[in-house]
N, C-alpha and C. Protein backbone atom coordinates (compact mmCIF):
# COMPACT_ATOMS: atom_id res chain seq x y z
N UNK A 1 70.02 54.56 84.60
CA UNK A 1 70.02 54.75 86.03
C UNK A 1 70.95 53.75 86.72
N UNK A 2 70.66 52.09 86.65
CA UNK A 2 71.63 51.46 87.17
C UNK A 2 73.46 51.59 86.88
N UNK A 3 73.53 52.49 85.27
CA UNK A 3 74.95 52.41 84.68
C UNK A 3 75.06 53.54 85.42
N UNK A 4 74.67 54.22 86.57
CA UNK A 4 75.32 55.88 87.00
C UNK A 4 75.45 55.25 88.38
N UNK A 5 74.73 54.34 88.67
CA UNK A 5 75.30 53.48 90.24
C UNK A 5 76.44 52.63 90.01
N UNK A 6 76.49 52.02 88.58
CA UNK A 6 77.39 50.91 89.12
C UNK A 6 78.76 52.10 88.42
N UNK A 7 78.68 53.08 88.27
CA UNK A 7 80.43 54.05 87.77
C UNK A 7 80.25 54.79 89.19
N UNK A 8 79.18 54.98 89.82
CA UNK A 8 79.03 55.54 90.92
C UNK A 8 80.20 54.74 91.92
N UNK A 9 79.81 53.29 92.35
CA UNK A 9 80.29 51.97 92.81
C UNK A 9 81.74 52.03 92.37
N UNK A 10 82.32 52.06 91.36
CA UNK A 10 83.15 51.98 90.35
C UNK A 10 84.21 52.84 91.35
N UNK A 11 83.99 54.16 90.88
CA UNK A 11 84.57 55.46 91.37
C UNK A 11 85.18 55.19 93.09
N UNK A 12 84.02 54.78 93.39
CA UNK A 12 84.06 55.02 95.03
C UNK A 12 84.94 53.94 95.77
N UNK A 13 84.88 52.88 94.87
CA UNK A 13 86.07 51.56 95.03
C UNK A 13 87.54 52.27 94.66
N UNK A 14 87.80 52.87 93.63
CA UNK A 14 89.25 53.29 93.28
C UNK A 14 89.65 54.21 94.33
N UNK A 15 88.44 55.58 94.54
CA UNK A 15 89.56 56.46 95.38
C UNK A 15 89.44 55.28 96.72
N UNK A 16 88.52 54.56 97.36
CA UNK A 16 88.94 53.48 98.48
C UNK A 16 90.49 53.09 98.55
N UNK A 17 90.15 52.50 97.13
CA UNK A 17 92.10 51.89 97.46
C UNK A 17 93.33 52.79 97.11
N UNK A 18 92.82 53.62 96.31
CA UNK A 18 93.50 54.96 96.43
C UNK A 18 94.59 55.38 97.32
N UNK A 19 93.06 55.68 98.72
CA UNK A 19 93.31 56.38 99.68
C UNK A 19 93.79 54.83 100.67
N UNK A 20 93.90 53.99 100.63
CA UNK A 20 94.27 52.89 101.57
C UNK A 20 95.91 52.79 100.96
N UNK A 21 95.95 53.02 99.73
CA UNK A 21 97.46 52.73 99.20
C UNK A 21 98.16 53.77 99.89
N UNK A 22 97.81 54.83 100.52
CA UNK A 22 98.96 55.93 101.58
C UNK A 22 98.68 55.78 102.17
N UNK A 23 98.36 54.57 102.93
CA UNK A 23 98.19 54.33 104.58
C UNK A 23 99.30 54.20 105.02
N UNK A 24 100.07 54.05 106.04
CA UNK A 24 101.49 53.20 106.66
C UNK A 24 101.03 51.85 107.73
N UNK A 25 101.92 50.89 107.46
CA UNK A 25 102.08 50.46 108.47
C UNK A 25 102.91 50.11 109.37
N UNK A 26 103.52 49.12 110.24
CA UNK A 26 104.70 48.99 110.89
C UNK A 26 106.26 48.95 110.06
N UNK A 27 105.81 48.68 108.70
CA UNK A 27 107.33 48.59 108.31
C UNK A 27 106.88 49.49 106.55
N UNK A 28 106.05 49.95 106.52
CA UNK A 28 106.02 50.86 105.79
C UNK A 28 105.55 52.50 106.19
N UNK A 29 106.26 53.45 105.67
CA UNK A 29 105.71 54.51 105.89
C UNK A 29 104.41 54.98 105.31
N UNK A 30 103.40 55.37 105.33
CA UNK A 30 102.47 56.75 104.80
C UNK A 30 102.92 57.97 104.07
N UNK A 31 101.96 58.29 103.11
CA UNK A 31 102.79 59.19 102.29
C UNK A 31 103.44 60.44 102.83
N UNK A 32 102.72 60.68 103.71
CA UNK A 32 102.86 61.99 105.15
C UNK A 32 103.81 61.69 105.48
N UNK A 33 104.39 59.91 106.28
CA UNK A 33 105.53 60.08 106.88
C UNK A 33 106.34 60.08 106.16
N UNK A 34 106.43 59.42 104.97
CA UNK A 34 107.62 59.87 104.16
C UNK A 34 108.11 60.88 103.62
N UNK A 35 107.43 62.65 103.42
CA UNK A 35 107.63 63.45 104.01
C UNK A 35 107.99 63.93 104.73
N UNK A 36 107.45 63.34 106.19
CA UNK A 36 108.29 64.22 107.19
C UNK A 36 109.37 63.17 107.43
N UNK A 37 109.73 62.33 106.91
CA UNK A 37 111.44 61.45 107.77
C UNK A 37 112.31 62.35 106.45
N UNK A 38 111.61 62.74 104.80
CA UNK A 38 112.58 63.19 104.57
C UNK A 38 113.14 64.39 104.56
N UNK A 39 112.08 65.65 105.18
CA UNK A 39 112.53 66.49 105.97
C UNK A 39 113.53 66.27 107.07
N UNK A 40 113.23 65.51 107.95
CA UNK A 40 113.94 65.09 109.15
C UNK A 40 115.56 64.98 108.80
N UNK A 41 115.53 64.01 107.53
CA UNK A 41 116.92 63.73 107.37
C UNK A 41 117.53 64.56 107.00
N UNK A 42 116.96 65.41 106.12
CA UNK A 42 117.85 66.68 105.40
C UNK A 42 118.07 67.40 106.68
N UNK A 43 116.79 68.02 107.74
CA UNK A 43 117.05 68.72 108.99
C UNK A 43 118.86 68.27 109.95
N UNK A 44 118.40 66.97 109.90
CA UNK A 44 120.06 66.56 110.70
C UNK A 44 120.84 66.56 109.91
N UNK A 45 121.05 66.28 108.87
CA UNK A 45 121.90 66.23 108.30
C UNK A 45 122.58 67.65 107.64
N UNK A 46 121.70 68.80 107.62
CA UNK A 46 122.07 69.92 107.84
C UNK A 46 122.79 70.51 109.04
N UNK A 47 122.35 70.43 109.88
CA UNK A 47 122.92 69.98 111.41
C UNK A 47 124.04 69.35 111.34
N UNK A 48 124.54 68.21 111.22
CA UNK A 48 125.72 67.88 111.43
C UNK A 48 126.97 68.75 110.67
N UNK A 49 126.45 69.06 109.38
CA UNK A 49 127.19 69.61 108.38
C UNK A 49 127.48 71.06 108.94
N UNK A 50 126.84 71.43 109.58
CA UNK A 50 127.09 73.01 110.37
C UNK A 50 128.34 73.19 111.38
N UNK A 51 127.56 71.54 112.06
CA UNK A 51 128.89 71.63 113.18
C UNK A 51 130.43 71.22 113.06
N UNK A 52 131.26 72.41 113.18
CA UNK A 52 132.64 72.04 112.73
C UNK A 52 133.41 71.47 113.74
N UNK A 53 132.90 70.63 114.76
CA UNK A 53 133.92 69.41 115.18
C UNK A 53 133.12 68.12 114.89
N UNK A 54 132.10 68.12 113.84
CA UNK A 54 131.83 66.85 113.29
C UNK A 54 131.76 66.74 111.73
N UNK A 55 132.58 65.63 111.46
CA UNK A 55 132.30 65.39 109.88
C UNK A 55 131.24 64.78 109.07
N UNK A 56 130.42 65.90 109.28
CA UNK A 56 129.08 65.29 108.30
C UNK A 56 129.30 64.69 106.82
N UNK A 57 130.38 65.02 106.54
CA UNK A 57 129.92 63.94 105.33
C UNK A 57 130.25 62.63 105.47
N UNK A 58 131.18 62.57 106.79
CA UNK A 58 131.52 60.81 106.93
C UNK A 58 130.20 60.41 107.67
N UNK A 59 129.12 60.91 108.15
CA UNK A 59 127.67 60.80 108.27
C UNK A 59 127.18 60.17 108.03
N UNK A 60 126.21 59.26 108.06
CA UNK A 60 125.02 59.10 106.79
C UNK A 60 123.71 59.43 107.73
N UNK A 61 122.61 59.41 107.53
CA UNK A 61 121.40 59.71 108.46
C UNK A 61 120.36 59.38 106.98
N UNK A 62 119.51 58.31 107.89
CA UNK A 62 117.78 57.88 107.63
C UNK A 62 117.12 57.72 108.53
N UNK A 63 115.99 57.96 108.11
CA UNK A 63 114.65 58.41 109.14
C UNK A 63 113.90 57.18 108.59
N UNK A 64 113.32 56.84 109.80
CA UNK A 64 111.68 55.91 109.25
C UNK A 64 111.01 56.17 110.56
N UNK A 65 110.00 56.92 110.21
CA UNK A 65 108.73 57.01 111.28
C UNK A 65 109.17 57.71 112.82
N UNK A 66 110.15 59.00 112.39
CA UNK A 66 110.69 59.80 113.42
C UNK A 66 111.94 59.13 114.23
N UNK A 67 112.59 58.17 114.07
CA UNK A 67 113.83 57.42 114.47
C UNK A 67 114.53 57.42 113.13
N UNK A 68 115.66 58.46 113.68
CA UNK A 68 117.03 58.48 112.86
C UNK A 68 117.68 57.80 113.39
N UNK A 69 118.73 57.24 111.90
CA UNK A 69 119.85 56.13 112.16
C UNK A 69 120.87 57.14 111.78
N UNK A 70 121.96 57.10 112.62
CA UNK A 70 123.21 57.91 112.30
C UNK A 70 123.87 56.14 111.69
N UNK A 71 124.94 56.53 110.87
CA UNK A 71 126.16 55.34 110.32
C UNK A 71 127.31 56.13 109.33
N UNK A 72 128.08 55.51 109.38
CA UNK A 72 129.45 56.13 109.10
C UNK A 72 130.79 55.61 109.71
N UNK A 73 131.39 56.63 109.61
CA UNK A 73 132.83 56.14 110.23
C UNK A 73 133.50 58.20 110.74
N UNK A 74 133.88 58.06 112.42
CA UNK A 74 134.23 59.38 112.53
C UNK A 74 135.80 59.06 113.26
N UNK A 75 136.31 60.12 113.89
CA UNK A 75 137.92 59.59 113.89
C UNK A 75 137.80 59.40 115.72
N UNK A 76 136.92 60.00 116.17
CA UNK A 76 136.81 60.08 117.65
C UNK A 76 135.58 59.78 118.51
N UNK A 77 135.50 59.27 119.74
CA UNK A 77 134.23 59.03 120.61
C UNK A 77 133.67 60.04 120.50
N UNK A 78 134.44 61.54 121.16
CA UNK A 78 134.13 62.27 120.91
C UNK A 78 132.88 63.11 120.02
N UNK A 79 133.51 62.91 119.06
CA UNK A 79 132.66 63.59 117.41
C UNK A 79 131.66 62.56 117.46
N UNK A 80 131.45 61.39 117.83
CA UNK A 80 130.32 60.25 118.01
C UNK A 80 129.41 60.96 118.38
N UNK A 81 129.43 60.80 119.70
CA UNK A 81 128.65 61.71 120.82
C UNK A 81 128.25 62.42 120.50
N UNK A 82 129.06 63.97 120.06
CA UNK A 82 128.17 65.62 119.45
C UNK A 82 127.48 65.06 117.89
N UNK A 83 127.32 64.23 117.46
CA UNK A 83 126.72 63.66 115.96
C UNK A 83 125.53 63.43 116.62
N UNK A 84 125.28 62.57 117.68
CA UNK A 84 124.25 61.54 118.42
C UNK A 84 123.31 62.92 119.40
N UNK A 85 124.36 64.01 119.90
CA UNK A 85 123.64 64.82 120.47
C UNK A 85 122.95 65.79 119.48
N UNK A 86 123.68 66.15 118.40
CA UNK A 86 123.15 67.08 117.85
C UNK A 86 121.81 66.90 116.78
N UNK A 87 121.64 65.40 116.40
CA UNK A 87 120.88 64.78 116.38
C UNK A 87 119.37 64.94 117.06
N UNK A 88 119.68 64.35 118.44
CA UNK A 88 118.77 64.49 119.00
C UNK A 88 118.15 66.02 119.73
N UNK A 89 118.72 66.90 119.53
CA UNK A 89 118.21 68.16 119.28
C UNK A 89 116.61 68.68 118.40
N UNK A 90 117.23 67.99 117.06
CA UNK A 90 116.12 68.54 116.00
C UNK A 90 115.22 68.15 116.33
N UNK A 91 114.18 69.10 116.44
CA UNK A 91 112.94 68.91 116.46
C UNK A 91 111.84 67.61 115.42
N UNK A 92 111.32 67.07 115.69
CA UNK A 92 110.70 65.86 115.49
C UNK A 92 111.31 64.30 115.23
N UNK A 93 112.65 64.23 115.64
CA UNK A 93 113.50 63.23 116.34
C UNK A 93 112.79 62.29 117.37
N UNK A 94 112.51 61.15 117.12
CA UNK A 94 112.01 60.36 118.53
C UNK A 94 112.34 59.56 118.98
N UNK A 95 113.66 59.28 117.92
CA UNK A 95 114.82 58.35 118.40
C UNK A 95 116.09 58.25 118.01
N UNK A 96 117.06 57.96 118.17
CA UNK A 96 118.45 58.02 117.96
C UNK A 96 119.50 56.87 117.83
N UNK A 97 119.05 56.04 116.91
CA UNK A 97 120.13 54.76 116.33
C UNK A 97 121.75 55.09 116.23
N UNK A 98 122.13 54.70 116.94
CA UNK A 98 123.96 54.94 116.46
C UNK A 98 124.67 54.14 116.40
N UNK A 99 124.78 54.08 114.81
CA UNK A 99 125.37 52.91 114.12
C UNK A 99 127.07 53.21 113.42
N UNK A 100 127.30 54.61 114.08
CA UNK A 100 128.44 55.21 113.67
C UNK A 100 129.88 54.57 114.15
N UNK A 101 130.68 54.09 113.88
CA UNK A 101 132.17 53.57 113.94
C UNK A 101 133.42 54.68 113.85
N UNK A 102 133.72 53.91 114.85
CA UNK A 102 135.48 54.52 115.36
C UNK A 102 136.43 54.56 114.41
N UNK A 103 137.05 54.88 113.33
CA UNK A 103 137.96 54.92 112.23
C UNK A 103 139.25 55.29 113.25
């Protein structure tokens, strides 16, 4: 009887930390958000790659916790701008880093 409480005890401690090990916090994501930033990134980054007055592959785009970072190198302010706008389009975007450079 006590050996079916204490695997009982046992059990109930592992899935605990288990389930605490996919928590997030401020500088880590949750297993959820890391999911959805890496949806997110593929989402823009599909997006940029569509639009033909921007060069998505001189691009780069990461997500952490719904704030994408655009970085790269593009040839114009221009193409900056429609990268940064088209960006902030996609749906679950909640912020917009632009770390992209003038070549």
């Amino acid at each position: 009887m006590k050996t079916r409480r204490v695997g009982k005890l046992i059990t109930g401690l592992i899935v605990a930390v288990a389930l605490a090990a996919c928590a997030g916090t401020r500088q880590k994501e949750s297993t959820g958000e890391y999911i959805d930033d890496t949806t997110l990134t593929t989402k823009v980054k599909a997006v940029l790659l569509d639009d033909p007055t921007v060069s998505g592959l001189a691009v780069n785009v990461e997500s952490f916790k719904g704030v994408v970072q655009l970085s790269g190198f593009v040839k114009t302010p221009a193409e900056r701008d429609r990268a940064v706008e088209l960006a902030r389009k996609v749906g679950g975007v909640k912020q917009v880093k632009n770390d992209i450079l003038i070549r």
